[in-house]
N, C-alpha and C. Protein backbone atom coordinates (compact mmCIF):
# COMPACT_ATOMS: atom_id res chain seq x y z
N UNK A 1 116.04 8.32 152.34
CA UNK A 1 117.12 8.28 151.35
C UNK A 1 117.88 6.97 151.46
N UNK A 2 118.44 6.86 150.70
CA UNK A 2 118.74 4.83 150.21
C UNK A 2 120.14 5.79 149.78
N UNK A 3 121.74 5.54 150.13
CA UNK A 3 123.05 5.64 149.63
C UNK A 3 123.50 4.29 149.77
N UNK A 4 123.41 4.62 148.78
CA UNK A 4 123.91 3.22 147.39
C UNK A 4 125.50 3.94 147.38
N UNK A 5 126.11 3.16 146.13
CA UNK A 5 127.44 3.64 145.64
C UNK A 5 127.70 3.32 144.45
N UNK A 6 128.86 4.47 144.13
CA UNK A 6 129.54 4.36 142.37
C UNK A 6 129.96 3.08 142.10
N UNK A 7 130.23 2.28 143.25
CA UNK A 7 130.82 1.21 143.56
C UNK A 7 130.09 0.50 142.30
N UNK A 8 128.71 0.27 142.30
CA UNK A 8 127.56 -0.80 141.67
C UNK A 8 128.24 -0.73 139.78
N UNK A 9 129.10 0.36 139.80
CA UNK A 9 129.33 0.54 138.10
C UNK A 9 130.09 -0.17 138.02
N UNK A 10 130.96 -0.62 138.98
CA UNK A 10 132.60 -1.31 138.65
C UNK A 10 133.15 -0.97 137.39
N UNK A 11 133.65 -2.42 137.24
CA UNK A 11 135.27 -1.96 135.53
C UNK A 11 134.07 -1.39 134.71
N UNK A 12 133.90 0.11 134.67
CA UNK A 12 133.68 0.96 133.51
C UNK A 12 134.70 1.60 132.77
N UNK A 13 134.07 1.11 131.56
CA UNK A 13 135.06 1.31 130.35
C UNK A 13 135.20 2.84 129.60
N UNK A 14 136.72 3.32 129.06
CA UNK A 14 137.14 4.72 128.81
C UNK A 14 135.50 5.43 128.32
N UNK A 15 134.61 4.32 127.30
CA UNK A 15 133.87 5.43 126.33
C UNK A 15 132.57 5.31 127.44
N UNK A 16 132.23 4.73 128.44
CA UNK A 16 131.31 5.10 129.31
C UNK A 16 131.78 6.32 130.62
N UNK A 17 132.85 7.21 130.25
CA UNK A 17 133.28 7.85 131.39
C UNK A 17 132.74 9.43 130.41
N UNK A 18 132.33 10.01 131.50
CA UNK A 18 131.99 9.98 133.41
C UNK A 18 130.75 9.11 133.17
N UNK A 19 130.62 9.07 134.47
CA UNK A 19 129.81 7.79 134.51
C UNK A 19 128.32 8.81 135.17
N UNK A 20 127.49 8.11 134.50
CA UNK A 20 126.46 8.83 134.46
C UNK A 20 125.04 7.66 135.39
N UNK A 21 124.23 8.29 135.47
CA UNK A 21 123.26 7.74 136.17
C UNK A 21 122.84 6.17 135.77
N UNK A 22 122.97 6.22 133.88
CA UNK A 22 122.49 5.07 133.54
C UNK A 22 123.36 4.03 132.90
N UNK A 23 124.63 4.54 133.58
CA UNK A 23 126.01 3.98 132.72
C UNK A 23 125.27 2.53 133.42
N UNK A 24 125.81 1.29 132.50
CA UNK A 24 125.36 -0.06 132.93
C UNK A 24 126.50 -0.14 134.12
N UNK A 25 125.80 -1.05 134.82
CA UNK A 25 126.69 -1.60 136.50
C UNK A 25 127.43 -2.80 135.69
N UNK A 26 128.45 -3.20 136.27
CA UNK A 26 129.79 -4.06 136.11
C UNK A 26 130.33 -4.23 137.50
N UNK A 27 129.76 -4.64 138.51
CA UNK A 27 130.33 -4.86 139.81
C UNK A 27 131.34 -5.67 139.86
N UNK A 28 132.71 -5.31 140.42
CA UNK A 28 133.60 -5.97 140.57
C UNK A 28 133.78 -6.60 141.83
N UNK A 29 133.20 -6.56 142.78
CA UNK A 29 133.19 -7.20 144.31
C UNK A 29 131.77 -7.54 144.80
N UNK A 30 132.24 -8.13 146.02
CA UNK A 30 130.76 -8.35 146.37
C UNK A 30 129.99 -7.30 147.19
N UNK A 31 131.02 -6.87 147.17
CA UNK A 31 130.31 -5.22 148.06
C UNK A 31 129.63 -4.39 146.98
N UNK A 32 130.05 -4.39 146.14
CA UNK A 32 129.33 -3.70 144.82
C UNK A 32 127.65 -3.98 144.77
N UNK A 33 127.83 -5.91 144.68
CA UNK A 33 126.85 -6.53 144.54
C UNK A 33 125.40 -6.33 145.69
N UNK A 34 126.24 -6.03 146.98
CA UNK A 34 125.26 -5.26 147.89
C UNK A 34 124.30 -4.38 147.33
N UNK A 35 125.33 -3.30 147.01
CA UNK A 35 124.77 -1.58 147.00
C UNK A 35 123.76 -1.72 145.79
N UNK A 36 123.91 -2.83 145.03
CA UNK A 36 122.91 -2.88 143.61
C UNK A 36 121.68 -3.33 144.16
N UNK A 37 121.66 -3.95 145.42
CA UNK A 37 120.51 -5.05 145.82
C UNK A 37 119.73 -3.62 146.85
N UNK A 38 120.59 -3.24 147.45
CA UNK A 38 119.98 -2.07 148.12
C UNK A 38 119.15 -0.91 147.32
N UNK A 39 119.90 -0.35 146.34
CA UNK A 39 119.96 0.87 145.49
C UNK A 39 118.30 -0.14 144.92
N UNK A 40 118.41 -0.83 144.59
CA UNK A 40 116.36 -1.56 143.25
C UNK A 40 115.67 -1.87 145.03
N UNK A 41 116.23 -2.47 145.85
CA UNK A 41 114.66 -2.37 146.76
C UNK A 41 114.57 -1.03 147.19
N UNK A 42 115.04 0.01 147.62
CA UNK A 42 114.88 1.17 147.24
C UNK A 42 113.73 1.24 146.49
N UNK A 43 114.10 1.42 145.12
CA UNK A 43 113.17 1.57 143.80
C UNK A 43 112.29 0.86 144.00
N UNK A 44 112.12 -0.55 144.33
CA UNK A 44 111.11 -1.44 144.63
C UNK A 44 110.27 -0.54 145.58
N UNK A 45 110.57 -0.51 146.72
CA UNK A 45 109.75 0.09 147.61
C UNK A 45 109.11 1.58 147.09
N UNK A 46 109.50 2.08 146.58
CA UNK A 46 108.89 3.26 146.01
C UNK A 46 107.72 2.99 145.05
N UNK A 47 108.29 1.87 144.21
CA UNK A 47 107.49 1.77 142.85
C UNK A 47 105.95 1.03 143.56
N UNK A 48 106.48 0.13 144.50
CA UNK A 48 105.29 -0.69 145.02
C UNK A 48 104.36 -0.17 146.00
N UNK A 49 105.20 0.64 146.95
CA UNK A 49 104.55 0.99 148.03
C UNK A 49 103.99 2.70 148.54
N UNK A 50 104.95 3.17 147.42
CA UNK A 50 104.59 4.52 147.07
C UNK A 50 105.73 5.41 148.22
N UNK A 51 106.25 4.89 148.92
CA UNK A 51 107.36 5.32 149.75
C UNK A 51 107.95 6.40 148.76
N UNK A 52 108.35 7.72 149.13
CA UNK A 52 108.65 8.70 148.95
C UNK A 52 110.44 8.73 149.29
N UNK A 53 111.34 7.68 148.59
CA UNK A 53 112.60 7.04 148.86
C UNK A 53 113.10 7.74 147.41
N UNK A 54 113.89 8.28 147.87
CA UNK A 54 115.19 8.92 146.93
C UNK A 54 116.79 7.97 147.17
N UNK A 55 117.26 7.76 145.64
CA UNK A 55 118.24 7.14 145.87
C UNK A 55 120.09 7.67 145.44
N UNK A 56 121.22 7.66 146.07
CA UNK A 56 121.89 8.50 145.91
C UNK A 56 123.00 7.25 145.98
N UNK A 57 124.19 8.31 144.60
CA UNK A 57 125.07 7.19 144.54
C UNK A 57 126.55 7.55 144.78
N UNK A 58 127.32 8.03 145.89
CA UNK A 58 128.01 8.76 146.09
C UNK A 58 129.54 8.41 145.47
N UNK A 59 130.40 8.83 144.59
CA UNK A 59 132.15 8.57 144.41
C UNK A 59 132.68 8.79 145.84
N UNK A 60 133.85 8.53 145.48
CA UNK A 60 134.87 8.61 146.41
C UNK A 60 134.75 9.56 147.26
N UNK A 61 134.42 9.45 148.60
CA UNK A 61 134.32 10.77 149.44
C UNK A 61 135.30 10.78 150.55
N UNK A 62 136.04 11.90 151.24
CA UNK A 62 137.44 11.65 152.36
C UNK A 62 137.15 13.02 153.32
N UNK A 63 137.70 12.61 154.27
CA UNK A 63 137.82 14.14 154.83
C UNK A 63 138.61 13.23 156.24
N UNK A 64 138.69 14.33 157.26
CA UNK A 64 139.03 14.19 158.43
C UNK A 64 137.53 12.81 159.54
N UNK A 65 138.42 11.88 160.22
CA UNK A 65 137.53 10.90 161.10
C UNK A 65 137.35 9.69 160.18
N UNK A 66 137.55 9.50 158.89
CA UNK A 66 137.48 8.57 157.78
C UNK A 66 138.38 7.20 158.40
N UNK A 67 137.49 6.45 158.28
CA UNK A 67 138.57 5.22 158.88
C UNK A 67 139.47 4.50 158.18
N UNK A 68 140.75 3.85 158.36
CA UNK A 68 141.67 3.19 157.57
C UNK A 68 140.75 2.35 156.80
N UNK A 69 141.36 1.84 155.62
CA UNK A 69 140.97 0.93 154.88
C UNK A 69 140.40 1.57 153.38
N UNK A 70 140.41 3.30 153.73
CA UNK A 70 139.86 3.88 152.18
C UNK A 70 141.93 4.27 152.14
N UNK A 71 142.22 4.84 151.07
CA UNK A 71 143.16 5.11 150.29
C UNK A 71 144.06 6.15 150.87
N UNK A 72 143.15 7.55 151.36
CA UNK A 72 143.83 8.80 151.57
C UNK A 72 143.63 8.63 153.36
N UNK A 73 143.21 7.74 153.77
CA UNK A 73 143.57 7.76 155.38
C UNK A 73 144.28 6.57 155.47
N UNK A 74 144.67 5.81 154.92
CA UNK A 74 145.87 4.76 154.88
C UNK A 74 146.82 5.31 154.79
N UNK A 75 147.00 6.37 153.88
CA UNK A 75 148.21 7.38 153.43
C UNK A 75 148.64 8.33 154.73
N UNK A 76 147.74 8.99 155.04
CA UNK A 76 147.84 10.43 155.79
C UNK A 76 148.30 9.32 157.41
N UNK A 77 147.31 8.38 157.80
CA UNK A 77 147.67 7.88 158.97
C UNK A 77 149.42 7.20 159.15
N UNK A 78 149.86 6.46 157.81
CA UNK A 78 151.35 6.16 157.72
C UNK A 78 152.00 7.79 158.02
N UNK A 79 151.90 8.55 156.88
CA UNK A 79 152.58 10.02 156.91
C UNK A 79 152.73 10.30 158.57
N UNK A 80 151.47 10.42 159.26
CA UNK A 80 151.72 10.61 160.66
C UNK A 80 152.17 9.98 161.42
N UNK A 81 152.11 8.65 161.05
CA UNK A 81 153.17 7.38 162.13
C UNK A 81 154.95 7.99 161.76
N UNK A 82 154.88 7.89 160.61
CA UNK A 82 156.19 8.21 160.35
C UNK A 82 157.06 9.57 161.10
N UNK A 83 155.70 10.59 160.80
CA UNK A 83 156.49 11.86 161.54
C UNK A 83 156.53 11.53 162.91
N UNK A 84 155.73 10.60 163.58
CA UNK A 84 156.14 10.95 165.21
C UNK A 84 157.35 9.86 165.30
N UNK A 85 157.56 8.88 164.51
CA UNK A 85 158.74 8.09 165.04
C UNK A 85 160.04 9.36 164.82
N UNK A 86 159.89 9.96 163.67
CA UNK A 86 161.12 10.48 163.22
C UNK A 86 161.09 11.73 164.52
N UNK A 87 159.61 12.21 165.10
CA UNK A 87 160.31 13.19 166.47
C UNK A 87 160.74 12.40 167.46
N UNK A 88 160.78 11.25 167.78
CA UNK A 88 161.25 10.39 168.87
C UNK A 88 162.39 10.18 168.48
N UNK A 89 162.95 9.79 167.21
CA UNK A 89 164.26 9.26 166.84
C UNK A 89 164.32 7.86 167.46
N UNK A 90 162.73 7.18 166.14
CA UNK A 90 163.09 5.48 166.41
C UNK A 90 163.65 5.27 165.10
N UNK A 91 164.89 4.67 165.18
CA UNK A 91 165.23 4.32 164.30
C UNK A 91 165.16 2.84 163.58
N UNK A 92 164.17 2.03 164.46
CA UNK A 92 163.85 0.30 164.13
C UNK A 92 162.63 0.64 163.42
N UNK A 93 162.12 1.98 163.70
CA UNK A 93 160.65 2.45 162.93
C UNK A 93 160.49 2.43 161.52
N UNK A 94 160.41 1.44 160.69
CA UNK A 94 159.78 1.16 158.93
C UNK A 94 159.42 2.68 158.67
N UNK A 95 160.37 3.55 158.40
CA UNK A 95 160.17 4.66 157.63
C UNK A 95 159.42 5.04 156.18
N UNK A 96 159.21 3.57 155.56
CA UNK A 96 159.08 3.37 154.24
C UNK A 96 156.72 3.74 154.66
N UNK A 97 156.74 4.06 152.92
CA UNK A 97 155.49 4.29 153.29
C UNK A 97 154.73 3.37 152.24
N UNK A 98 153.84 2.57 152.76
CA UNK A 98 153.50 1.01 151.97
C UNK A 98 152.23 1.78 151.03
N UNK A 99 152.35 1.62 149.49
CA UNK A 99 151.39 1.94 148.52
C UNK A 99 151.10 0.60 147.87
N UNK A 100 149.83 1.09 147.02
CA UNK A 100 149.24 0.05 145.89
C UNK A 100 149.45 0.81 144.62
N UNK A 101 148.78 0.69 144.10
CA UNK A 101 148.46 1.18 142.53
C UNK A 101 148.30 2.50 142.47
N UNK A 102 149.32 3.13 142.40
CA UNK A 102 149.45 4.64 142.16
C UNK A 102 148.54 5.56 140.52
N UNK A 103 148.53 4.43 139.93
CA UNK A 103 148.25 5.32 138.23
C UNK A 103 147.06 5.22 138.27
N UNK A 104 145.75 4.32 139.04
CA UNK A 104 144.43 4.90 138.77
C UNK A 104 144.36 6.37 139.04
N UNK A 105 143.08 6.57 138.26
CA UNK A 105 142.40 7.82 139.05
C UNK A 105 141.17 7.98 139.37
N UNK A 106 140.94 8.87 139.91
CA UNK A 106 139.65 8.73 141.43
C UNK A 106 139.13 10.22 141.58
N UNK A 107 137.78 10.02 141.30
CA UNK A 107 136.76 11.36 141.42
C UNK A 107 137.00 11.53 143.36
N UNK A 108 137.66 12.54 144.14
CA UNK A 108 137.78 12.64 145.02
C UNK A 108 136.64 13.78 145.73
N UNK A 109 135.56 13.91 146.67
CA UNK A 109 134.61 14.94 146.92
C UNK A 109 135.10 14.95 148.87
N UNK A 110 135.16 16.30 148.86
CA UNK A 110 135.15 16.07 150.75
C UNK A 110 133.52 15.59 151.13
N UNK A 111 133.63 14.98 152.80
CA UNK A 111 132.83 14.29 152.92
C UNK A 111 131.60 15.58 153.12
N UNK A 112 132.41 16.87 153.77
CA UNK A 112 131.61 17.69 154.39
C UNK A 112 131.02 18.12 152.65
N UNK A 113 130.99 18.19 152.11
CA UNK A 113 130.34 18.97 150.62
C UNK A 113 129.44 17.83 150.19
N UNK A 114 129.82 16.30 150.47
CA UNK A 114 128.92 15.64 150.24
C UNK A 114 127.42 15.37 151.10
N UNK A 115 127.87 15.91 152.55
CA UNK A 115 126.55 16.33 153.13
C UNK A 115 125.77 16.86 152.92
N UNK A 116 126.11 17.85 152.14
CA UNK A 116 125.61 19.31 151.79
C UNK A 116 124.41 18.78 150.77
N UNK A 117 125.30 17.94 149.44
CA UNK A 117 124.53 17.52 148.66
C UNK A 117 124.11 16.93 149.37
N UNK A 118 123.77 15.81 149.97
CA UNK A 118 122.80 14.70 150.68
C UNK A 118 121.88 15.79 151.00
N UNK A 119 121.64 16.62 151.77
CA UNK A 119 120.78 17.46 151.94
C UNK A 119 120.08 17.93 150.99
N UNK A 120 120.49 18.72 149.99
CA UNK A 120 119.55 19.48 148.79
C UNK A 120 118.75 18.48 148.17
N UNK A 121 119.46 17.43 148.01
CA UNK A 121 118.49 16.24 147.66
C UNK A 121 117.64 15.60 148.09
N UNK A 122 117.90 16.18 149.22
CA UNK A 122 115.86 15.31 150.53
C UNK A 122 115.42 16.23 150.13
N UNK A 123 116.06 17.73 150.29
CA UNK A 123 115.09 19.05 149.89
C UNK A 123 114.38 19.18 148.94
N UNK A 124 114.99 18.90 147.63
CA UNK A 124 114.59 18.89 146.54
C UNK A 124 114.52 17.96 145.38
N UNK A 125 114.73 16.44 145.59
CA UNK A 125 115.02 15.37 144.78
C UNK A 125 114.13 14.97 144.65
N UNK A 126 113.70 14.07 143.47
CA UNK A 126 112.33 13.44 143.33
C UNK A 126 112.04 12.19 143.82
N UNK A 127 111.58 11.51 144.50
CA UNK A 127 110.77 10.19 145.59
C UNK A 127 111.27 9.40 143.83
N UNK A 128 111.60 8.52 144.09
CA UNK A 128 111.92 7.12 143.14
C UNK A 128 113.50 7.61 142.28
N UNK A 129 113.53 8.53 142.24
CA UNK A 129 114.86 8.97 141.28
C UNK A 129 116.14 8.85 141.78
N UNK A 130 117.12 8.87 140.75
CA UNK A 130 118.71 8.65 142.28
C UNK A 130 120.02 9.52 141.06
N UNK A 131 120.77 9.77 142.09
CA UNK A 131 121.38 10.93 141.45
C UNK A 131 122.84 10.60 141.93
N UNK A 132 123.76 10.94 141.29
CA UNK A 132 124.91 10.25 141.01
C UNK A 132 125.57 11.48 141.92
N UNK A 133 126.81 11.36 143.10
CA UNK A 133 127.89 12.81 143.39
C UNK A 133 129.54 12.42 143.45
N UNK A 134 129.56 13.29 142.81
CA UNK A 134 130.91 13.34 142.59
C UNK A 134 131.52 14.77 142.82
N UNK A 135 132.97 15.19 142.31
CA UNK A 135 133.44 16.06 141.88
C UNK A 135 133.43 16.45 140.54
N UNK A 136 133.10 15.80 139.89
CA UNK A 136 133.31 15.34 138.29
C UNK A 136 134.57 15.68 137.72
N UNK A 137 135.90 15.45 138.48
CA UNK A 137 136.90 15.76 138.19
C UNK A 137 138.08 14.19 139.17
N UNK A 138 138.69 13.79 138.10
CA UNK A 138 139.33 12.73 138.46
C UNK A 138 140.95 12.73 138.72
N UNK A 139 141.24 12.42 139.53
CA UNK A 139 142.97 12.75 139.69
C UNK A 139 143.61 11.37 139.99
N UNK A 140 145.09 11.56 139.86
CA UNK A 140 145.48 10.12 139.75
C UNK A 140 146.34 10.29 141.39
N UNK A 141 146.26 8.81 141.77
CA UNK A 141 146.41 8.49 143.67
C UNK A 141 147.75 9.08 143.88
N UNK A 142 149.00 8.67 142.37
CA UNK A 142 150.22 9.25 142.98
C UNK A 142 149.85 11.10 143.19
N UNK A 143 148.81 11.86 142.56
CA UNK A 143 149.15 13.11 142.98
C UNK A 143 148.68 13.64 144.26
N UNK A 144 147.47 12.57 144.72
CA UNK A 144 147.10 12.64 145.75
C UNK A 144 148.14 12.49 147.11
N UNK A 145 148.72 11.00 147.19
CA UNK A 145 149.58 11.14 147.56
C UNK A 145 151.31 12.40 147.61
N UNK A 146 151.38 12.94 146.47
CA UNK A 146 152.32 13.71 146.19
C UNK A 146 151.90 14.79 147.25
N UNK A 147 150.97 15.02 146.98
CA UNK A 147 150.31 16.08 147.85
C UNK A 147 150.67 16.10 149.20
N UNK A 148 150.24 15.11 149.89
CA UNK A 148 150.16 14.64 151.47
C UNK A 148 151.72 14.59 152.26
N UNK A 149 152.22 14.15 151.16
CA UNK A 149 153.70 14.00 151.20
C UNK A 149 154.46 15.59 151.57
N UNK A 150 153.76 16.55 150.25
CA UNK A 150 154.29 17.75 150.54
C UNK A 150 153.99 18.62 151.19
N UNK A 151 153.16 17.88 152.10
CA UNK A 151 152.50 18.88 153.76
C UNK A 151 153.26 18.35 155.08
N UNK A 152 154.32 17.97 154.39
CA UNK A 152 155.34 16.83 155.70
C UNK A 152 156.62 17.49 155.35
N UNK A 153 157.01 17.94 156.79
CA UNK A 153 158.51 18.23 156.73
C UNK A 153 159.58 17.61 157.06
N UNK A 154 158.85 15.87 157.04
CA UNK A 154 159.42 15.17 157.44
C UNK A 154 160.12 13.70 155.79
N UNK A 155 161.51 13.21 155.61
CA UNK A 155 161.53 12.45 154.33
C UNK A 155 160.93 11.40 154.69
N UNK A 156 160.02 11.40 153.37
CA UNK A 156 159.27 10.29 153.27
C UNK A 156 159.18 9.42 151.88
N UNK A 157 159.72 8.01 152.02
CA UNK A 157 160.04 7.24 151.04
C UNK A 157 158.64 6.36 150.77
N UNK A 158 158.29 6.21 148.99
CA UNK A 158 157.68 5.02 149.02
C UNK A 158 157.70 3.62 148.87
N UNK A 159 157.00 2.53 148.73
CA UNK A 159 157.07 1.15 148.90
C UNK A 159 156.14 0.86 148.26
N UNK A 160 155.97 -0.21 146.97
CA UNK A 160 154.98 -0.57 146.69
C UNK A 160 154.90 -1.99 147.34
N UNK A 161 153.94 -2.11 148.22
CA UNK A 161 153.27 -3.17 148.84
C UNK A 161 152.28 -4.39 147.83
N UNK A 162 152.64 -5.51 147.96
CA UNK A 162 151.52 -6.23 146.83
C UNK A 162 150.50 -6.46 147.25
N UNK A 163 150.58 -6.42 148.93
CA UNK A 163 149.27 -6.93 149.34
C UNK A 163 148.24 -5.22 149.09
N UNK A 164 148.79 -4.57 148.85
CA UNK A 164 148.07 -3.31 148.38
C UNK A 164 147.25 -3.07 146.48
N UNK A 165 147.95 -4.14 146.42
CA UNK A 165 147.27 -4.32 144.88
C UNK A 165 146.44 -4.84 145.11
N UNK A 166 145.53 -4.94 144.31
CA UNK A 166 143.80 -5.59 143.67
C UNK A 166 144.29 -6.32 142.18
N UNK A 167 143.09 -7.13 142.33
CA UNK A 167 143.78 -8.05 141.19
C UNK A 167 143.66 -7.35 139.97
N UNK A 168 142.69 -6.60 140.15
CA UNK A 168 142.38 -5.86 138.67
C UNK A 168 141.63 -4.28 139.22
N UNK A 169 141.85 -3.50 138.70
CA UNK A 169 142.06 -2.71 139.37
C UNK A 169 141.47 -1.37 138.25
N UNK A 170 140.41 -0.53 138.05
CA UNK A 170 139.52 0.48 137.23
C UNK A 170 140.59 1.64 136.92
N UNK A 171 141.03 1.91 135.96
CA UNK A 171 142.27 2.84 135.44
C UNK A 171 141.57 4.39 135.88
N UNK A 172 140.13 4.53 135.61
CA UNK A 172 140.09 5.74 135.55
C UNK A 172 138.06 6.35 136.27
N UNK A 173 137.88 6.63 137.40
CA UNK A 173 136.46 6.57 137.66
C UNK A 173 135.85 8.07 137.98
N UNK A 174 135.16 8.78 137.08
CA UNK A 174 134.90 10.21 137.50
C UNK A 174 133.64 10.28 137.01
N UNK A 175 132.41 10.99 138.02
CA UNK A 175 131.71 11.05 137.85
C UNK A 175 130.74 12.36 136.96
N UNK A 176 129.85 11.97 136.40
CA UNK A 176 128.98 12.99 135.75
C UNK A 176 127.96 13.26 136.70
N UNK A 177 128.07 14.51 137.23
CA UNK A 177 127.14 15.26 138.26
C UNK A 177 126.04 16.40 137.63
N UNK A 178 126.11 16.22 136.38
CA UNK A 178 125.16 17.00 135.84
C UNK A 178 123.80 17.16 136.10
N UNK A 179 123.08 15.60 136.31
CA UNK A 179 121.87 15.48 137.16
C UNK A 179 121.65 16.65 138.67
N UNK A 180 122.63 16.13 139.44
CA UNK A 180 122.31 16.71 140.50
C UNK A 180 122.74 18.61 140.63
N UNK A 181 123.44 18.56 139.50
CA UNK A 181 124.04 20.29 139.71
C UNK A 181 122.41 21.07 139.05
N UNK A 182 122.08 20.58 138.56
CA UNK A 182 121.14 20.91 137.38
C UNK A 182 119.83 20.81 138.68
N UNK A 183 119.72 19.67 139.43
CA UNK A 183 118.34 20.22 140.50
C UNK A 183 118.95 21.00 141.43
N UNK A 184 119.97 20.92 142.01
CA UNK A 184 120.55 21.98 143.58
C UNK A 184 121.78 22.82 143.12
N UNK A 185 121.81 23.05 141.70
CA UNK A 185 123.08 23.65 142.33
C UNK A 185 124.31 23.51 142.87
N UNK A 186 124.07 22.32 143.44
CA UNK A 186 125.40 22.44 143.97
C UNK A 186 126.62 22.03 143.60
N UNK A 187 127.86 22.52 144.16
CA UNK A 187 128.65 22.38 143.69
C UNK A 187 129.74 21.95 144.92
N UNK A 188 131.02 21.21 144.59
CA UNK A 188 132.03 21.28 145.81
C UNK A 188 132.40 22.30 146.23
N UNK A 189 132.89 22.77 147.47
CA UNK A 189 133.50 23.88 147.78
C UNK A 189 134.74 23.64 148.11
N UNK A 190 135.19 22.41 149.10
CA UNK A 190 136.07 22.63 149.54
C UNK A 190 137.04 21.90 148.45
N UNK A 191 138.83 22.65 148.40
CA UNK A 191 139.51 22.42 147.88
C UNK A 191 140.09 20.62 148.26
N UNK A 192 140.52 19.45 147.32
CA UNK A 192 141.02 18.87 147.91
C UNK A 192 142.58 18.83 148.81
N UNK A 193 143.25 19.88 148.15
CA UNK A 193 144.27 19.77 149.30
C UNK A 193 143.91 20.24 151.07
N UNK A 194 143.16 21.14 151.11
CA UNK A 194 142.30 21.39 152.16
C UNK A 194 141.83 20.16 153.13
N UNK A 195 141.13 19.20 152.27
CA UNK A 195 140.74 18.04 152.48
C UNK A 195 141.79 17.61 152.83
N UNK A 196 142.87 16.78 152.36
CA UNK A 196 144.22 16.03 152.29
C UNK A 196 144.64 16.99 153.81
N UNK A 197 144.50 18.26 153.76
CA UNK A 197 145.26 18.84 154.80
C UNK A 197 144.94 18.32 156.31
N UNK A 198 143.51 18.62 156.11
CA UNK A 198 142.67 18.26 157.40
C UNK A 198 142.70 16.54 157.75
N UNK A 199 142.81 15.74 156.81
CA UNK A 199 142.93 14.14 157.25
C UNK A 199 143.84 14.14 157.84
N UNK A 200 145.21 14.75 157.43
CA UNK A 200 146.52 14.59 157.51
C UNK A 200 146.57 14.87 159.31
N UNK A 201 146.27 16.26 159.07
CA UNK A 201 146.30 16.53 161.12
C UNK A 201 145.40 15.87 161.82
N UNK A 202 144.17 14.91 161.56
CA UNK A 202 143.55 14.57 161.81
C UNK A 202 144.02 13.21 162.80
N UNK A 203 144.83 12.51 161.61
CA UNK A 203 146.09 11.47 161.72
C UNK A 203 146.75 12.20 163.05
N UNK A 204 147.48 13.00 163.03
CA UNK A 204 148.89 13.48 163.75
C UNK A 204 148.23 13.53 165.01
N UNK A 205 147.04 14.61 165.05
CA UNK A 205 146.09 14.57 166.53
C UNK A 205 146.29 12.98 167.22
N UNK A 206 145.83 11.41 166.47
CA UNK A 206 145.60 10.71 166.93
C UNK A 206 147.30 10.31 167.34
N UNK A 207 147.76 10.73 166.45
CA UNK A 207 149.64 9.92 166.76
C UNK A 207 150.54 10.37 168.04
C-alpha cells in the first residue's frame, strides 16, 4: 500500500467539493508535490511491473500520540500547558492560546477508524486503484477548537498568531468517500469530540 495524501489536491475550488478521486491536483506546497510523485510511482510500479500496490489518499486524520505541528494537537497541547500553569498558579505563564485561521474547514477522521479503513482496503481493494478517506463531513477549526476549549475547566483566551497564518490558505476541504464506502463498508465510528477528548488528556498525561 502507497499513502499518498488529500494534500496532492491543494486550492480546490467550491464546485470541485468533495473532492473525489479524480478531482484535478492543485498542490499548494512542496509536500503536496511529494505525495503526487509517490502516489504515480506507485501506479508506475503496478502498471509496469505488475506489483499488486494499492494506493490510498487519506484527509485530515487526529487522535491521541499525534505530534505538534498538525492543528488539533497544537491546540489540545497549549489547552494543557495552560491548565497546569493555572494548577501551579504561574502567573508569568502566557495564558493566551496562539491560533491561525479559524474559518477554514477540515474533513476531520480519527486516526484509529482510519486504520480500520487502511485495512479493508489491503483486504479488499484493487492492486493499481487508490481510494480517497475521509469523514465526508467538514467542520470549521473555530468549532473544533470551541470544542477543546469546552472540555477545560480552566479560562481560556484566544490569540491570533500571524506566524500561524499561511499565505493562502483552502476555505473549505471534505472528502467524497463514496469509492471506498461502496467496496468496505466502512464507515467512521468514532465521534470527533471523543477524538478531541482523547488528544486533549493525551496532552495533560504529558504536562
Amino acid at each position: 500500500m502507497v499513502i499518498s495524501s488529500a494534500e496532492i489536491y491543494g486550492y480546490v475550488t467550491p464546485e470541485n467539493l468533495p473532492i473525489g478521486e479524480n478531482t484535478p491536483f492543485r498542490p499548494g506546497n512542496p509536500y503536496a508535490v511529494t505525495k503526487i510523485a509517490q502516489d504515480f510511482i506507485g501506479l508506475q510500479y503496478n502498471l509496469s511491473y505488475h506489483m499488486p500496490i494499492i494506493r490510498v489518499r487519506p484527509f485530515n486524520h487526529v487522535g491521541p500520540r499525534q505530534a505538534t505541528g498538525f492543528v488539533v494537537s497544537d491546540f489540545a497541547k497549549q489547552i494543557a500547558e495552560i491548565e497546569k500553569s493555572h494548577r501551579q498558579n504561574l502567573p508569568t505563564t502566557d495564558p493566551m492560546l496562539k491560533v491561525g485561521n479559524l474559518e477554514a474547514k477540515r474533513d476531520f477522521t480519527d486516526v484509529r477508524d482510519m486504520v480500520k479503513a487502511y485495512s479493508l482496503i489491503l483486504e479488499k481493494g484493487v492492486p493499481g486503484d487508490v481510494y480517497n478517506i475521509g469523514s465526508g463531513k467538514s467542520i470549521k477549526i473555530a468549532e473544533v477548537l470551541d470544542t477543546l476549549i469546552g472540555l477545560s475547566d480552566t479560562k481560556i483566551e484566544k490569540q491570533t498568531d500571524p506566524t500561524k497564518l499561511r499565505p493562502s490558505d483552502v476555505p473549505e476541504i471534505v472528502c467524497n468517500n463514496t469509492k471506498i464506502r461502496n467496496l468496505t463498508s466502512w464507515e467512521p465510528e468514532i465521534a470527533l469530540e471523543t477524538t478531541l477528548k482523547d488528544t486533549l488528556d493525551y496532552w495533560r498525561h504529558l504536562s
